[in-house]
N, C-alpha and C. Protein backbone atom coordinates (compact mmCIF):
# COMPACT_ATOMS: atom_id res chain seq x y z
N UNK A 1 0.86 -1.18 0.00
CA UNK A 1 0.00 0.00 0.00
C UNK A 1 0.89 1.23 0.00
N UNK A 2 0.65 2.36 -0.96
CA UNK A 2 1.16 3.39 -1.10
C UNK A 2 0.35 4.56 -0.85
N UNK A 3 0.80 5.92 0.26
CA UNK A 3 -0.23 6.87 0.35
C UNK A 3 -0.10 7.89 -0.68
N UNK A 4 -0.70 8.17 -1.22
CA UNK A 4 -0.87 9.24 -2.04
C UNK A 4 -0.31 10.76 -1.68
N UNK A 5 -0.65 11.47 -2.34
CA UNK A 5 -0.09 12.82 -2.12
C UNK A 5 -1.32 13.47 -1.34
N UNK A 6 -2.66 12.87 -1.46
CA UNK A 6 -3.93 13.56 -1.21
C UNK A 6 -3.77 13.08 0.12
N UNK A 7 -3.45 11.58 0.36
CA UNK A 7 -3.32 11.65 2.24
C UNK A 7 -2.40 12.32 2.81
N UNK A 8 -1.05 12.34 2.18
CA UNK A 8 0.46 12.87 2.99
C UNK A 8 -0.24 14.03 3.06
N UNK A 9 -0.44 15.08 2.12
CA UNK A 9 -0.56 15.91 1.95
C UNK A 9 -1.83 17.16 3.03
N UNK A 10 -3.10 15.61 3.00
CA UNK A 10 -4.49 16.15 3.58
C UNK A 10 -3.91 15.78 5.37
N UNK A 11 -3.53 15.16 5.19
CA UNK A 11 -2.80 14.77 7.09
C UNK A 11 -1.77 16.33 7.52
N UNK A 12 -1.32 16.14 6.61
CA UNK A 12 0.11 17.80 7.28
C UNK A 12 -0.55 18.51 7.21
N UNK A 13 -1.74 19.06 6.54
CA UNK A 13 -2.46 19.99 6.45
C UNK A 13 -3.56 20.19 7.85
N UNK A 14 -3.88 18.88 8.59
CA UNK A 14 -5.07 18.79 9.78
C UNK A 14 -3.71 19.11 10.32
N UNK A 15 -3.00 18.53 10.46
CA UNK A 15 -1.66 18.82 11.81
C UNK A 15 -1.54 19.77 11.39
N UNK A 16 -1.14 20.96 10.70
CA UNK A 16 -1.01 22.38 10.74
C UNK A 16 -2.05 22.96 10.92
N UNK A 17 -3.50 22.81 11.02
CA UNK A 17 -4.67 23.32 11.69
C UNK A 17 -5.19 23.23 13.19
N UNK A 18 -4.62 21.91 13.03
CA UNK A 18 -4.83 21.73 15.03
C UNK A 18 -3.74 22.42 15.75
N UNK A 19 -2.32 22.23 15.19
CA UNK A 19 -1.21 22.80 15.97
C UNK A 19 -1.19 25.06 15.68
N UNK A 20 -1.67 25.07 15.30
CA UNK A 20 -2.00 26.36 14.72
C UNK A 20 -3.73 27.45 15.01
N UNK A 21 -4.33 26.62 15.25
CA UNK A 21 -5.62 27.11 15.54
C UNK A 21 -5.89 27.66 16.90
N UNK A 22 -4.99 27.54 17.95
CA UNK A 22 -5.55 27.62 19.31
C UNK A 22 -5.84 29.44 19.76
N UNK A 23 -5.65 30.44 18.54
CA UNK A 23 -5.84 31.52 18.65
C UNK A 23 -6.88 31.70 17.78
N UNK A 24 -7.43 30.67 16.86
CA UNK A 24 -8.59 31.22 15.82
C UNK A 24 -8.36 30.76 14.70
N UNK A 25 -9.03 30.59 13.73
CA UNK A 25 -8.95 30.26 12.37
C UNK A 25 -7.78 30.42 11.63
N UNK A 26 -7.34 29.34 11.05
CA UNK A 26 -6.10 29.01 10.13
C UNK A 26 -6.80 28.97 8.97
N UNK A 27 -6.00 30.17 7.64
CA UNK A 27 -6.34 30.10 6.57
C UNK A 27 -5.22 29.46 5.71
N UNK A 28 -6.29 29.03 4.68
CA UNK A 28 -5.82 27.94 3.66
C UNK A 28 -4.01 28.03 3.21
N UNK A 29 -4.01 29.46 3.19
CA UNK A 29 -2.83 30.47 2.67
C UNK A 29 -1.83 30.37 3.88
N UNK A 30 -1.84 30.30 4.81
CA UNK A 30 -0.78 30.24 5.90
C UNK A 30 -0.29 28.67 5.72
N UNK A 31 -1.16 27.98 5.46
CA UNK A 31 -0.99 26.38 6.14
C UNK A 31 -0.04 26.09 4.29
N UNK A 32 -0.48 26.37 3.26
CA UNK A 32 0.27 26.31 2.27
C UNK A 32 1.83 27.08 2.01
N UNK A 33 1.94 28.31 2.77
CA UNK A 33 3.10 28.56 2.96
C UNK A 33 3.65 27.74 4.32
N UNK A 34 3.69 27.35 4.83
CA UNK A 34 3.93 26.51 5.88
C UNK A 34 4.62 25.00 6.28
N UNK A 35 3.57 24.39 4.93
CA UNK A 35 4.01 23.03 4.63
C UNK A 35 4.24 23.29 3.06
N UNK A 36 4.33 24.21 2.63
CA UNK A 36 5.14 24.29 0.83
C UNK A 36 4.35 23.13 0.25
N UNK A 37 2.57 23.63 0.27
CA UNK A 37 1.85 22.53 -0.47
C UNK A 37 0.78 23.93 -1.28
N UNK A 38 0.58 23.66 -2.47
CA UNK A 38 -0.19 24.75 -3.12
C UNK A 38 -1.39 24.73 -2.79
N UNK A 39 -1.88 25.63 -2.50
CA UNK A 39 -3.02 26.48 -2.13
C UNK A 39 -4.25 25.93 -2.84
N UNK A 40 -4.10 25.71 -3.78
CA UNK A 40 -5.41 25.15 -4.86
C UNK A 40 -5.40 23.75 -4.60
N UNK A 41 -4.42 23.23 -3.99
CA UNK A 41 -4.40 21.72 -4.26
C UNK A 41 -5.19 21.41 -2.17
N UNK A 42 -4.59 22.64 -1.74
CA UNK A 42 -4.86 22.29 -0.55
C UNK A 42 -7.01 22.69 0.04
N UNK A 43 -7.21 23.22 -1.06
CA UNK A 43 -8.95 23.61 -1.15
C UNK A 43 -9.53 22.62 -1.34
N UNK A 44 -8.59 21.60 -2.38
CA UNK A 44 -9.17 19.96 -3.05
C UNK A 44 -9.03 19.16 -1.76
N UNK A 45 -7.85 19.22 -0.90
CA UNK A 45 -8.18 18.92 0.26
C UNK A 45 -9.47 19.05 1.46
N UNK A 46 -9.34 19.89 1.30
CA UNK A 46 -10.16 20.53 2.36
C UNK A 46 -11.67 19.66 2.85
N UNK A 47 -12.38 19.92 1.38
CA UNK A 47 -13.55 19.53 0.57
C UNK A 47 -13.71 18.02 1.44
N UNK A 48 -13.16 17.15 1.57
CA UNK A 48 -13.41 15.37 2.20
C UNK A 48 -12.95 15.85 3.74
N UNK A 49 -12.41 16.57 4.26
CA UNK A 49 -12.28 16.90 5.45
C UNK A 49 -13.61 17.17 6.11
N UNK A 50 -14.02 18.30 5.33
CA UNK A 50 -15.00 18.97 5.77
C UNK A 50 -16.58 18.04 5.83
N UNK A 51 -16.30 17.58 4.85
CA UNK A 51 -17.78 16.52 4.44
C UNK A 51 -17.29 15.58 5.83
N UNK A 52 -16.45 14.67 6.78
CA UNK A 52 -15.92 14.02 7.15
C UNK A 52 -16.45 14.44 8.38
N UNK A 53 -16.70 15.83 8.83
CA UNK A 53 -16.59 16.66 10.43
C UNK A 53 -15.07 16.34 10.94
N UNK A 54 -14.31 16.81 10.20
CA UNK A 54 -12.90 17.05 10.45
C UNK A 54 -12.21 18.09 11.12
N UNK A 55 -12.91 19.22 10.00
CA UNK A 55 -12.88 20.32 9.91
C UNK A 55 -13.97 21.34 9.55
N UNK A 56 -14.04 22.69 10.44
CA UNK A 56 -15.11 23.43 9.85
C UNK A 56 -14.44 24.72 9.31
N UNK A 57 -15.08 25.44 8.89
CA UNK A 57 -14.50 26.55 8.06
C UNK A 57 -15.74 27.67 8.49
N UNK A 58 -15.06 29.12 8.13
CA UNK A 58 -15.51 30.25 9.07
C UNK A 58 -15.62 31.47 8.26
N UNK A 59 -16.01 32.45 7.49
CA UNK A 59 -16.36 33.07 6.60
C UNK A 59 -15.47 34.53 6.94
N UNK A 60 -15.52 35.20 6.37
CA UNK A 60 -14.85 36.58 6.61
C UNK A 60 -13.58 36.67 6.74
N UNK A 61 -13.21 37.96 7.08
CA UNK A 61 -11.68 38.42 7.09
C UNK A 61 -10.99 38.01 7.88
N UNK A 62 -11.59 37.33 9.16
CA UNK A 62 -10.96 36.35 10.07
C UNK A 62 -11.29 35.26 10.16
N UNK A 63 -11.67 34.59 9.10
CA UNK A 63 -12.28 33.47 8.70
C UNK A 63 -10.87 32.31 8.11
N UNK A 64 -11.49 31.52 8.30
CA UNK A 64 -10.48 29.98 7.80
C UNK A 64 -10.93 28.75 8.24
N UNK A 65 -10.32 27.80 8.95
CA UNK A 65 -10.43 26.11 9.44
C UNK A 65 -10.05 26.63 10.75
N UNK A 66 -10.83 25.52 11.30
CA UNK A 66 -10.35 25.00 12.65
C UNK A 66 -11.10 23.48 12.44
N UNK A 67 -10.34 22.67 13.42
CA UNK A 67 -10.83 21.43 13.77
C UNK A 67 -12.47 21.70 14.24
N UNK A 68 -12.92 20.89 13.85
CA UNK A 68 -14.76 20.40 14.44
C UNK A 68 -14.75 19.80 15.92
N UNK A 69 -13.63 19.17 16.23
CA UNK A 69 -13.75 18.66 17.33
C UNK A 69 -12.31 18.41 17.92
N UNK A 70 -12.31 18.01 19.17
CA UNK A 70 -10.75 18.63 19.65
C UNK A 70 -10.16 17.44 19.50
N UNK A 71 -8.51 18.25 18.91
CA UNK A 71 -7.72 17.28 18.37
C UNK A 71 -7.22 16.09 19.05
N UNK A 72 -7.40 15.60 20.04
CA UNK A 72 -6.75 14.32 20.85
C UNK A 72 -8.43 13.46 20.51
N UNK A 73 -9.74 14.19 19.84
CA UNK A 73 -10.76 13.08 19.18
C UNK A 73 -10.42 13.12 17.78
N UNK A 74 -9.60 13.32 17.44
CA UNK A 74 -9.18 12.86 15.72
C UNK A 74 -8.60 12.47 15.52
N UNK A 75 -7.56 11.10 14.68
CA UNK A 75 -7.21 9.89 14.80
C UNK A 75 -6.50 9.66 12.93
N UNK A 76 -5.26 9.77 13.11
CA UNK A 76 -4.49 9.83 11.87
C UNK A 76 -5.73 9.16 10.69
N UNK A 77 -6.32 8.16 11.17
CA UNK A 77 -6.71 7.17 10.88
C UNK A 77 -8.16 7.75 10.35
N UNK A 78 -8.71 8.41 10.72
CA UNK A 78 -9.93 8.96 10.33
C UNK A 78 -9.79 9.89 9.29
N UNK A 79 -8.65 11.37 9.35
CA UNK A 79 -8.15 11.70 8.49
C UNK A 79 -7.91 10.92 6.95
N UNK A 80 -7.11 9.46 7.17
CA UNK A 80 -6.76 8.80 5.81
C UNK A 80 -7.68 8.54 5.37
N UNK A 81 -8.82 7.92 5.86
CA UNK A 81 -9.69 7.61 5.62
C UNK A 81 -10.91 8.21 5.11
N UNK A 82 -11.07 9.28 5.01
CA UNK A 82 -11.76 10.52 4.82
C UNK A 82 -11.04 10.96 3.44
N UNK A 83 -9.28 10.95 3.58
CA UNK A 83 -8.85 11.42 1.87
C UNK A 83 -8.71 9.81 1.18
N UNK A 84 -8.27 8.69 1.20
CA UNK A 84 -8.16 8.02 0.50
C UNK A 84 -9.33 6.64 0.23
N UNK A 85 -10.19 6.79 1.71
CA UNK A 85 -10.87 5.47 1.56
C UNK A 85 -9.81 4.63 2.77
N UNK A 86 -10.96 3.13 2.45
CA UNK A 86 -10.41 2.15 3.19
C UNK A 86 -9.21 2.06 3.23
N UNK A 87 -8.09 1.68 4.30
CA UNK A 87 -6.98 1.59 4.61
C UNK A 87 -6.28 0.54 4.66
N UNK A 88 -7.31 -0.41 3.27
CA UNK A 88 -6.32 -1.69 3.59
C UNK A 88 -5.44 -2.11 2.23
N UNK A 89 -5.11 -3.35 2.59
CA UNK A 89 -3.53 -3.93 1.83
C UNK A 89 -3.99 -3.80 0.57
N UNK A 90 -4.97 -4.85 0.09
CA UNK A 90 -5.58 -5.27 -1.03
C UNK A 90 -6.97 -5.38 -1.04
N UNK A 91 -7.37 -4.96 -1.87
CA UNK A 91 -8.99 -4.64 -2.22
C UNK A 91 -10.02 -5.95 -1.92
N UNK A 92 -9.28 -7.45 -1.94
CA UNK A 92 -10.18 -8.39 -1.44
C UNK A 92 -10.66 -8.00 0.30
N UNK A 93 -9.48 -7.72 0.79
CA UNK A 93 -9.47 -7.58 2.08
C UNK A 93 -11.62 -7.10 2.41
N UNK A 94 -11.63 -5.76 1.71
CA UNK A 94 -12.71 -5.12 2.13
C UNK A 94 -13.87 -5.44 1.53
N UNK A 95 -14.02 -6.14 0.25
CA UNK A 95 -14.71 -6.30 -0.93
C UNK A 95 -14.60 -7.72 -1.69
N UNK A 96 -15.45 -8.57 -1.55
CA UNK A 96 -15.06 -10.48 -1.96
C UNK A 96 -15.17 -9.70 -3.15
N UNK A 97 -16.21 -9.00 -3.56
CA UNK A 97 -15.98 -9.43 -5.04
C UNK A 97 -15.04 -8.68 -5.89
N UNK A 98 -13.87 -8.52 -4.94
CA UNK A 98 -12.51 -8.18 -5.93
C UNK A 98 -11.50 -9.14 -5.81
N UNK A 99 -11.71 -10.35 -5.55
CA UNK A 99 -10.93 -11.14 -5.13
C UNK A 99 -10.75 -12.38 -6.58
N UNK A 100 -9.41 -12.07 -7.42
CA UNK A 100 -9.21 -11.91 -8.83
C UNK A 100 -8.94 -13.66 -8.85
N UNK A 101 -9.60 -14.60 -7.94
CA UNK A 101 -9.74 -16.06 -7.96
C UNK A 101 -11.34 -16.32 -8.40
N UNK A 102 -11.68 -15.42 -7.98
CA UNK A 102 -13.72 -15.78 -7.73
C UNK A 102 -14.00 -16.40 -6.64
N UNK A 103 -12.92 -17.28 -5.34
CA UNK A 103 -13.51 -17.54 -4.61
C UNK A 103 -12.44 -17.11 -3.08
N UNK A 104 -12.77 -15.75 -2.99
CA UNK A 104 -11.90 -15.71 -1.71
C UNK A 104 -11.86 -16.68 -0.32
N UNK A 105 -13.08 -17.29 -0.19
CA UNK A 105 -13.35 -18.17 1.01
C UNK A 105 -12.37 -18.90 0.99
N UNK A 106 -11.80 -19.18 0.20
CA UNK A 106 -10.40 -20.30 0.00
C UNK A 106 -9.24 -19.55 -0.52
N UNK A 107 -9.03 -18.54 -0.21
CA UNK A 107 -7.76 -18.18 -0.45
C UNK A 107 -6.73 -18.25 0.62
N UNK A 108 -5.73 -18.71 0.50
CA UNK A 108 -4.56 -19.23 1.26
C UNK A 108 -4.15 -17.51 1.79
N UNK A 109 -4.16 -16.60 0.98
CA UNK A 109 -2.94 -15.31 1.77
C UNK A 109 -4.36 -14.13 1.96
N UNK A 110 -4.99 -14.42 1.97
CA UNK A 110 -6.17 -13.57 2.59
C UNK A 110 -6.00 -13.19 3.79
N UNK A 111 -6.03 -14.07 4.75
CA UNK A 111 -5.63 -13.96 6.04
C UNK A 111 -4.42 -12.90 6.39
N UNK A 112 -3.60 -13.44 5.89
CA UNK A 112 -2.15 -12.22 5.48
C UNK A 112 -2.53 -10.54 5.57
N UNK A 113 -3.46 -10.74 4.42
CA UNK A 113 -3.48 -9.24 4.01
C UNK A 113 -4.57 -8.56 4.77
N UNK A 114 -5.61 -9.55 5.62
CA UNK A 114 -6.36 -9.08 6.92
C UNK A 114 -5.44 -8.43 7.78
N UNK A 115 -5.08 -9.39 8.42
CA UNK A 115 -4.24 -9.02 9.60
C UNK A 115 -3.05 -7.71 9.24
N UNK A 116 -2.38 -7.46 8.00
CA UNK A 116 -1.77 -6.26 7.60
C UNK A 116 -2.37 -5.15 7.59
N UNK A 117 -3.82 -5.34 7.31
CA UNK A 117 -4.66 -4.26 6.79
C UNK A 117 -5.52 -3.92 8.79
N UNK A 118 -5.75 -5.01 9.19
CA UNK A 118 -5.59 -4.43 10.48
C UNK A 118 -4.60 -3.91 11.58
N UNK A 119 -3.25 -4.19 11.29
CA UNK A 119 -2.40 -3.81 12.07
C UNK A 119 -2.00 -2.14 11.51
N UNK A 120 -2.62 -1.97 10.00
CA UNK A 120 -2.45 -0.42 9.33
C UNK A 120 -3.34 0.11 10.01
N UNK A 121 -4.08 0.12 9.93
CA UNK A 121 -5.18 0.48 10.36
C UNK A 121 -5.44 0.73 12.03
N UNK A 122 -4.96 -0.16 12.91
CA UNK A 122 -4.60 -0.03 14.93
C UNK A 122 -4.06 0.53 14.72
N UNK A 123 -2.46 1.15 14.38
CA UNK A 123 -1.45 1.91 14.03
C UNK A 123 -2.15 4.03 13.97
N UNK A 124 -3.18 3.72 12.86
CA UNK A 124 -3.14 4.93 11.99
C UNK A 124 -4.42 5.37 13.36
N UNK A 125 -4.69 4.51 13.58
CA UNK A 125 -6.35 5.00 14.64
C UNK A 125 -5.73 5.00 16.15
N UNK A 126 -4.08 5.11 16.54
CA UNK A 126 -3.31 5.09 17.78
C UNK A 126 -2.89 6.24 17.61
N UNK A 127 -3.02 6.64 16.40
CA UNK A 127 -2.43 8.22 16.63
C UNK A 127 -3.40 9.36 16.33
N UNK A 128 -2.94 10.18 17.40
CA UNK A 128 -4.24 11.63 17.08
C UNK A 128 -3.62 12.71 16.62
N UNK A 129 -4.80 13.72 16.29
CA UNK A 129 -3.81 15.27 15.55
C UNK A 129 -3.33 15.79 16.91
N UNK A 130 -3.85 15.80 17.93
CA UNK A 130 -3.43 16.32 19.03
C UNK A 130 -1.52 15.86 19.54
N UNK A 131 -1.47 14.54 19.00
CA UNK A 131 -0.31 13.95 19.86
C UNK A 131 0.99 14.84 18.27
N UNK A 132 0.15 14.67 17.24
CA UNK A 132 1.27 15.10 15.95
C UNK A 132 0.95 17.11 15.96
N UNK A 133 0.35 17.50 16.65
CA UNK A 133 0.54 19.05 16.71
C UNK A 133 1.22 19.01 17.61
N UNK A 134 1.28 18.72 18.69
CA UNK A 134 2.36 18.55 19.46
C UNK A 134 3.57 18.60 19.14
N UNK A 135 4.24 17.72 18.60
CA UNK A 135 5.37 16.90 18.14
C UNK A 135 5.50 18.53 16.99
N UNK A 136 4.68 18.77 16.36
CA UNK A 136 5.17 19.83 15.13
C UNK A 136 5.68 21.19 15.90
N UNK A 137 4.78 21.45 16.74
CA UNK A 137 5.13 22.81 17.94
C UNK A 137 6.55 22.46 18.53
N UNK A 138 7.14 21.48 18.68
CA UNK A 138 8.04 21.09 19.31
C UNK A 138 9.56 21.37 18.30
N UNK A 139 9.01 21.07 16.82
CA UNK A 139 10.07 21.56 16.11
C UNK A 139 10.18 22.48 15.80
């Protein structure tokens, strides 16, 4: 499994909103000079955040993002999941009928790619934006 640019990208972007917000709204434009991710690409972000209750957004001249809910309840893992979808190995894992035998019930490495796709997955849902704004304030 490979993350995309839309997760790396949509994850540094919640960690620069949670670690950054505790005075008020973070706009799109700070968090793109910040993490050197473009501005237009970071709006395409935004968009699955927001649908997600990730993030809310705030209108006017002091307007931008803040988290929806406080960051030690948001969970790397909810984030990925929100930009890329399910978080697992291989597409049988979530879905029999992608399983390119026709009969996953008998597949020998199924099991394999369960247990991978759950240990990604405990991993990504052990960590919160709270514990990685942290860690970013720190550098």
């Amino acid at each position: 499994m490979k993350m995309s640019t839309k997760g790396r990208y949509g994850l540094k972007a919640a960690v620069d909103i949670a670690a950054n917000s505790a005075n008020g709204c973070v706009s799109l434009k700070s968090v793109a000079t910040r993490q050197n991710i473009s501005e237009s690409y970071l709006e395409q972000l935004i968009t699955p955040l927001k649908k997600a209750g990730i993030v809310k957004s705030t209108r006017g001249a002091q307007g931008g993002y803040v988290l929806a809910r406080d960051a030690k309840d948001i969970t790397v893992g909810e984030v990925l999941r929100a930009l890329e979808g399910p978080l697992d190995i291989v597409e049988c894992t979530a879905d029999k009928n992608a399983c390119g035998s026709g009969n996953c019930d008998h597949c020998v490495t199924k099991n394999v790619w369960e247990k991978l796709s759950e240990s990604v997955n405990e991993a990504a849902d052990s960590i919160t934006l709270d514990m990685l704004a942290a860690q970013s304030r720190s550098l």
